[in-house]
Protein backbone atom coordinates (compact mmCIF):
# COMPACT_ATOMS: atom_id res chain seq x y z
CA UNK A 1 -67.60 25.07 75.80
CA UNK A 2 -67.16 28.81 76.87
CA UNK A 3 -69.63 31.46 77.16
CA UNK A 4 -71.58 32.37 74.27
CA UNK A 5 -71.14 36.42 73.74
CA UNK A 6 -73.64 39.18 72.69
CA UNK A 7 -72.50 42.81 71.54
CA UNK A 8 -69.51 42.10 70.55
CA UNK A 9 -66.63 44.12 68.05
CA UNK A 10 -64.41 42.32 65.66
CA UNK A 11 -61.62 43.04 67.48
CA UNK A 12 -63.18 40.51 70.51
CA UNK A 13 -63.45 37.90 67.83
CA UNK A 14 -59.45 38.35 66.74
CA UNK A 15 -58.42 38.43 70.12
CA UNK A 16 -60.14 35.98 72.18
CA UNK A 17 -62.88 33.89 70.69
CA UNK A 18 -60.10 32.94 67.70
CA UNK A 19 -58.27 30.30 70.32
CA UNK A 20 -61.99 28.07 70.73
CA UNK A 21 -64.22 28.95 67.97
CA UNK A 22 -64.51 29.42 64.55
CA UNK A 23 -65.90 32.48 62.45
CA UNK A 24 -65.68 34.23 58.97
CA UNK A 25 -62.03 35.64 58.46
CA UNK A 26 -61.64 39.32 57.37
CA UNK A 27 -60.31 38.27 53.89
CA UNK A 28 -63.60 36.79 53.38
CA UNK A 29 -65.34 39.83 54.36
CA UNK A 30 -64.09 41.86 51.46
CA UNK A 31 -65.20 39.87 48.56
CA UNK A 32 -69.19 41.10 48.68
CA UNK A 33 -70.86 43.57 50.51
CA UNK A 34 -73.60 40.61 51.36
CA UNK A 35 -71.15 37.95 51.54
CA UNK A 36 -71.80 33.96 52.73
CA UNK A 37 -70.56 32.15 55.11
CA UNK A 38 -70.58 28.38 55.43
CA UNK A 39 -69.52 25.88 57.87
CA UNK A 40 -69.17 22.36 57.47
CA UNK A 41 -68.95 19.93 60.09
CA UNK A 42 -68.05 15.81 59.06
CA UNK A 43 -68.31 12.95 61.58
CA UNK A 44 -66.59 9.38 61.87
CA UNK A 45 -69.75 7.96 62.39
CA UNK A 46 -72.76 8.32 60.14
CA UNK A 47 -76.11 7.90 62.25
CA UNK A 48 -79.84 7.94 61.95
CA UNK A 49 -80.22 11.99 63.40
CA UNK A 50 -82.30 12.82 65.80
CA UNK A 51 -81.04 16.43 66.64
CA UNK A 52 -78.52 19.03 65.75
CA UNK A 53 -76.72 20.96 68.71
CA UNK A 54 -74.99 23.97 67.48
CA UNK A 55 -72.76 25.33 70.62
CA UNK A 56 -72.58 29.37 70.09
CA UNK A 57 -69.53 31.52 71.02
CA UNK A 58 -70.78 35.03 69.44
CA UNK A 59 -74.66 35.31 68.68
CA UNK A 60 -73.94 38.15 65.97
CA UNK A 61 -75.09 40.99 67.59
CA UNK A 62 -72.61 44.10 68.14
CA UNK A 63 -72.75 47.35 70.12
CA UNK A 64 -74.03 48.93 66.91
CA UNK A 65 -76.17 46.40 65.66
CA UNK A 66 -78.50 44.08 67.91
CA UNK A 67 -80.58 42.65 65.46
CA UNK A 68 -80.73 39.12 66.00
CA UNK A 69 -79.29 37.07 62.60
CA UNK A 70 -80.24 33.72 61.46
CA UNK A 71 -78.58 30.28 60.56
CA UNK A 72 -79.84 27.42 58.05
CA UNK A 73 -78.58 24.13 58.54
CA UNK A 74 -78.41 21.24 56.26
CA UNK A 75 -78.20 17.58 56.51
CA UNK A 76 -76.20 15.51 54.13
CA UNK A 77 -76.32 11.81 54.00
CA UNK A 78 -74.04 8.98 52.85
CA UNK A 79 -75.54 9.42 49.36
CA UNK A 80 -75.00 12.95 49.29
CA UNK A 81 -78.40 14.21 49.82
CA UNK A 82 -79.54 16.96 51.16
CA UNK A 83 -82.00 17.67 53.98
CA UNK A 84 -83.39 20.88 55.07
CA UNK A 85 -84.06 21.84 58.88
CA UNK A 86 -85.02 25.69 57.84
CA UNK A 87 -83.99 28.77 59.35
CA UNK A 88 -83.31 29.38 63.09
CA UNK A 89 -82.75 32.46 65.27
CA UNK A 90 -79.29 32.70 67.06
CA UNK A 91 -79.21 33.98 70.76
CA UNK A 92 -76.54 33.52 73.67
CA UNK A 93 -79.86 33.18 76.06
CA UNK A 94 -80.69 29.92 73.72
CA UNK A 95 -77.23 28.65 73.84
CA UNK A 96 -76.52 25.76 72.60
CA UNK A 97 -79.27 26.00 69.75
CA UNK A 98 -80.95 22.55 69.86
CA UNK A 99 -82.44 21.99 66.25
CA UNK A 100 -85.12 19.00 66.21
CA UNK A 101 -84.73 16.49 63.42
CA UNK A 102 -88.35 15.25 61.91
CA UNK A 103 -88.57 12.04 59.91
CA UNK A 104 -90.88 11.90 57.39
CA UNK A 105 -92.08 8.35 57.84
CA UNK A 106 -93.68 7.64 54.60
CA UNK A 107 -89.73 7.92 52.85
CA UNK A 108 -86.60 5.78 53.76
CA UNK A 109 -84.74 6.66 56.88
CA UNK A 110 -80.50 7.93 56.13
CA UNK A 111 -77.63 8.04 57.58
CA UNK A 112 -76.20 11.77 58.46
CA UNK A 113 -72.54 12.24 57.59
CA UNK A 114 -72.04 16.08 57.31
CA UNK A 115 -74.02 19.02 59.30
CA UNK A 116 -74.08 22.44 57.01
CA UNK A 117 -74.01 25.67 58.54
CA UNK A 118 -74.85 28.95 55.93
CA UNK A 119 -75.10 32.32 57.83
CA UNK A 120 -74.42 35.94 56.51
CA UNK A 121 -73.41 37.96 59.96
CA UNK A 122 -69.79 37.92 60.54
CA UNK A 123 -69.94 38.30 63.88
CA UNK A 124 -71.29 34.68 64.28
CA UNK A 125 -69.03 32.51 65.50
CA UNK A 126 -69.29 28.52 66.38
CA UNK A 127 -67.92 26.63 69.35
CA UNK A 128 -69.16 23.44 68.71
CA UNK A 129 -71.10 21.51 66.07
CA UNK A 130 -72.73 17.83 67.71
CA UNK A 131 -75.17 15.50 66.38
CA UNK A 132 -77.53 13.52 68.54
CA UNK A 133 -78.69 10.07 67.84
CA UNK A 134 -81.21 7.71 68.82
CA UNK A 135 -79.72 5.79 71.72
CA UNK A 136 -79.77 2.02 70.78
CA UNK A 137 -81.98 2.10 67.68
CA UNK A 138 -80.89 2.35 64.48
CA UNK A 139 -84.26 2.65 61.95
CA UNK A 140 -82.00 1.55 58.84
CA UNK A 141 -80.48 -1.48 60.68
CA UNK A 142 -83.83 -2.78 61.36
CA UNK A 143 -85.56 -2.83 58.20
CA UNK A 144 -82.46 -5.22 57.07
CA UNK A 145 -83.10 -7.66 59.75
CA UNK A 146 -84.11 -11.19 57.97
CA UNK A 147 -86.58 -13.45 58.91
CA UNK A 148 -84.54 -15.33 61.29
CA UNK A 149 -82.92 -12.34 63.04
CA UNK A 150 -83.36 -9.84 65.46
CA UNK A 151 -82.47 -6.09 66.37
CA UNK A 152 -79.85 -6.14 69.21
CA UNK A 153 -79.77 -2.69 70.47
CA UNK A 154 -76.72 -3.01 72.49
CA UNK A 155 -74.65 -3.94 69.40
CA UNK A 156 -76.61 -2.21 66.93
CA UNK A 157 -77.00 -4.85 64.76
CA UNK A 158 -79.16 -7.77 63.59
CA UNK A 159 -78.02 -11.47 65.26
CA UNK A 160 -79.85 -14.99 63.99
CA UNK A 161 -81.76 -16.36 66.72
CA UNK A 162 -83.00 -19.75 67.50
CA UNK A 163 -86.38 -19.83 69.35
CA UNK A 164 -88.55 -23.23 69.45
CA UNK A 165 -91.03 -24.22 71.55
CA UNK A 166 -91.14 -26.64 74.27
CA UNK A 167 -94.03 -28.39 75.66
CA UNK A 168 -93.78 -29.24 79.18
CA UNK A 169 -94.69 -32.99 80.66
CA UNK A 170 -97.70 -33.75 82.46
CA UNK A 171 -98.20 -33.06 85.96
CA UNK A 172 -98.45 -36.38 87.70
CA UNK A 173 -100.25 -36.12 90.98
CA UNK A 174 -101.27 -38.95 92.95
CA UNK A 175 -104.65 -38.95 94.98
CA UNK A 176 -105.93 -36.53 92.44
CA UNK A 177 -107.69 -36.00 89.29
CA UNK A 178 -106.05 -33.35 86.63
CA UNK A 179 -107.89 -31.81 83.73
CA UNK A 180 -106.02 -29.59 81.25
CA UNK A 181 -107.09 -26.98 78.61
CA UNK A 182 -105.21 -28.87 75.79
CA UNK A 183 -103.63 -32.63 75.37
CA UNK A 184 -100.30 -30.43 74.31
CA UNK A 185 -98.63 -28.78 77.60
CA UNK A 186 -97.15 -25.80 75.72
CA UNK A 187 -96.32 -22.31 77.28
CA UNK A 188 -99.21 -20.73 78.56
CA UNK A 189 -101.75 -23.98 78.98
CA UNK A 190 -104.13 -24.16 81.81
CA UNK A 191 -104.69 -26.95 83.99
CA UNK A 192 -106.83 -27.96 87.09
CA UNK A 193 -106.51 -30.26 89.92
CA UNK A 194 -109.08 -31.73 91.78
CA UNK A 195 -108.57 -33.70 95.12
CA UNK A 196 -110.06 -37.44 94.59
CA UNK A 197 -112.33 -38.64 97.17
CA UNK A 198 -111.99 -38.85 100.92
CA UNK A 199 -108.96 -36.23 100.13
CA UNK A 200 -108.16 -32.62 100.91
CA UNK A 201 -106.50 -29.65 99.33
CA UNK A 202 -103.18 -28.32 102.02
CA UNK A 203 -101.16 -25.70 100.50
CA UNK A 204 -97.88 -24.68 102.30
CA UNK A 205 -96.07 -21.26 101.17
CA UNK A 206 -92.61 -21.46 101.33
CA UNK A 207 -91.06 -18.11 100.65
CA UNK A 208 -87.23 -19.87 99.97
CA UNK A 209 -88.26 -20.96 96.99
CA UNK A 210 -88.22 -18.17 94.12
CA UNK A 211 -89.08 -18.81 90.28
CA UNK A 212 -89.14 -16.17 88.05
CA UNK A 213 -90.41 -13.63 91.04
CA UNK A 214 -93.18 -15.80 92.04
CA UNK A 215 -93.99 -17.41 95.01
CA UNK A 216 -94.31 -21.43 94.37
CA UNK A 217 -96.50 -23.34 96.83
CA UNK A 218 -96.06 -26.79 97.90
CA UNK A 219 -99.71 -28.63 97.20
CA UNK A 220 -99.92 -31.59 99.70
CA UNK A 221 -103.61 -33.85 99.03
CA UNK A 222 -103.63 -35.26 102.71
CA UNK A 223 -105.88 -38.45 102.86
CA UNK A 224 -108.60 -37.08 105.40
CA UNK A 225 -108.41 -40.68 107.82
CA UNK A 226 -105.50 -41.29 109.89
CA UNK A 227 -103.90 -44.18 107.91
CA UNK A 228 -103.77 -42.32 105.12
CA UNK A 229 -101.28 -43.22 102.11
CA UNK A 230 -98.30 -41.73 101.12
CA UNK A 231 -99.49 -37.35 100.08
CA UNK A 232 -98.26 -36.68 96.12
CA UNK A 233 -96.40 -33.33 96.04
CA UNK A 234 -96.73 -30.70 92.98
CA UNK A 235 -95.04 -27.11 93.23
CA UNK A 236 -97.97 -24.57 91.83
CA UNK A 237 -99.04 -21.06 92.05
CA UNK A 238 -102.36 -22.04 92.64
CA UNK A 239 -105.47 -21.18 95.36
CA UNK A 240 -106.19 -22.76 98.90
CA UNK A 241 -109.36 -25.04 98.32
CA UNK A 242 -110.56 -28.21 96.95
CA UNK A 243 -108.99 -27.37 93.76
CA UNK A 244 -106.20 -25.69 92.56
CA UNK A 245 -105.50 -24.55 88.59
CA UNK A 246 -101.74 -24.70 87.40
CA UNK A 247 -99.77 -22.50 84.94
CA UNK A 248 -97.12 -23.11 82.64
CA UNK A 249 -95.64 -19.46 82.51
């Protein structure tokens, strides 16, 4: 965008703003002493709004007349409606003019298709008209999701899903005695292991092996006599001790 100006004649407007921006012709001048302007900007791609960026290349001020003017901008949506965002104050030392966009959550979220721009100053002139969006959410899109789907925010878009739950098996450890929360081994049931008798608890940490950004730990019960039998194995995230609780995560 180029600089936004401030004082400025007509003449500046004719002659160099003309080739970038856009402002009220002199034909259009003549046809009320209060005349007013509009400016209507359409996009491609109707979106939930969450701001309106108005770039300025002349603020409306001249060398005669520094008052500062005013815009109002209006919304329109896919149904035609419009939607207010007020009045707002033009300056080159607020350039681009960022206008907020406020939902009123208790009525149904639309799509934006048009941005209206009404103004009386000729000396107002427009670089650039944008519309910002919510980045990966679209409020509209998600109230249609069914049952069975879900909001992908990379695609914008609902997607069926297929989620059931799986119970893991029973951990079977020899020269030990395991108690568990529930008699189903679903995600998130607790279990604890006790060494049987004449056994002890030896827990190894091997840091090679990586699940899910926790540590594992191999759980040896070592028979505490020098014959002993053959020491079960289980892979846990559990405590050194005499007992050691296990996690299905």
């Amino acid at each position: 965008m180029q600089t936004c100006q401030s004082k400025v004649f007509e003449s500046d407007l004719s002659d160099g703003v003309s080739q970038y921006a856009w402002f009220p012709c002199r034909e259009a001048q003549r046809t009320s002493w209060y005349p007013d302007y509009w400016l209507k900007a359409h996009f491609s791609h109707p979106m939930v709004a969450a701001a309106v960026i108005i770039h300025l290349a002349a603020d409306g001020t001249s060398y005669i007349d520094q008052t500062q003017r005013n815009i109002t901008v209006h919304l329109v949506d896919t149904k035609e409606g419009i939607h207010e965002l007020g009045d707002w104050r033009l300056s080159c030392r607020t350039n681009p003019l960022v206008i907020p966009v406020r939902h009123d959550l208790s009525l149904a979220f639309y799509h934006t298709k048009a941005i209206v721009v009404l103004f009386r100053s000729d000396l107002v002139a427009i670089s650039g008209v944008a519309l910002r969006s919510f980045q990966f959410f679209d409020p509209i899109t998600i109230s249609g999701c069914q049952s069975n789907e879900i909001y992908n925010p990379m695609g914008q878009s609902c997607v069926r899903y297929s989620c059931d739950a799986i119970n893991c098996q029973k951990p079977l450890i020899r020269n030990a005695e395991v108690r568990c929360s529930s008699s189903n081994y679903f995600n998130g049931a607790r279990c604890s292991v006790t060494c049987s008798s004449g056994y002890v608890l030896q827990i190894q940490r091997d840091d090679d092996i990586i699940k899910s950004q926790l540590y594992l730990h191999y759980v040896l019960f070592k028979h505490m006599y020098s014959n002993s039998p053959n020491s079960g194995t289980v892979e846990t995230a559990g405590k050194v001790g005499r007992s050691v609780e296990l996690f299905w995560v």
